[in-house]
Protein backbone atom coordinates (compact mmCIF):
# COMPACT_ATOMS: atom_id res chain seq x y z
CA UNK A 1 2.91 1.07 -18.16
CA UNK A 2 0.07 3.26 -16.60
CA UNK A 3 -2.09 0.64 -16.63
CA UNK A 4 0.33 -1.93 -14.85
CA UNK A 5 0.69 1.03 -12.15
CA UNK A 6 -2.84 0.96 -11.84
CA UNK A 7 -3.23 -2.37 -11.07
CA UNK A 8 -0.71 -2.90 -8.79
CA UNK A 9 -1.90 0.13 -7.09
CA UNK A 10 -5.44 -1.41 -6.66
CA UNK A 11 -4.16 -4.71 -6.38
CA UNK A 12 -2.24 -2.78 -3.08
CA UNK A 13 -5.21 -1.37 -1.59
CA UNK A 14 -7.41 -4.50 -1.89
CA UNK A 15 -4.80 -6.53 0.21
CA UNK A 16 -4.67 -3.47 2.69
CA UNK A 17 -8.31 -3.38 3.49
CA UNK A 18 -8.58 -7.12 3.36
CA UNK A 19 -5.55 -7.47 5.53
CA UNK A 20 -6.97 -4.75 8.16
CA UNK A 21 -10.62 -6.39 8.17
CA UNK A 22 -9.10 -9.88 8.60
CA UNK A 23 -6.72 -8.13 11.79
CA UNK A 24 -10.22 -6.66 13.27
CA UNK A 25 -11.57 -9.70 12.54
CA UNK A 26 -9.12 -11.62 14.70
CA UNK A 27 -9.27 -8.79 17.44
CA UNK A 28 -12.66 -9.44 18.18
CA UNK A 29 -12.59 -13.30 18.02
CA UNK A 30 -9.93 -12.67 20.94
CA UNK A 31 -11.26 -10.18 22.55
CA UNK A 32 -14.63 -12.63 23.02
C-alpha cells in the first residue's frame, strides 16, 4: 500500500510541475 501512495504521490507532483511549466509556457507564447 505504501508504495502505491508513493507513486501516486509522485505521479501527482510530476503532472503539477509539468502542468505549471506547460501554463508558463503558454503565458509567454501570448504574451509575445
Amino acid at each position: 500500500m505504501s508504495k502505491i501512495v508513493c507513486g501516486n504521490l509522485t505521479y501527482d507532483i510530476i503532472l503539477f510541475f509539468s502542468s505549471a511549466a506547460i501554463l508558463s509556457n503558454l503565458k509567454y507564447i501570448y504574451n509575445i
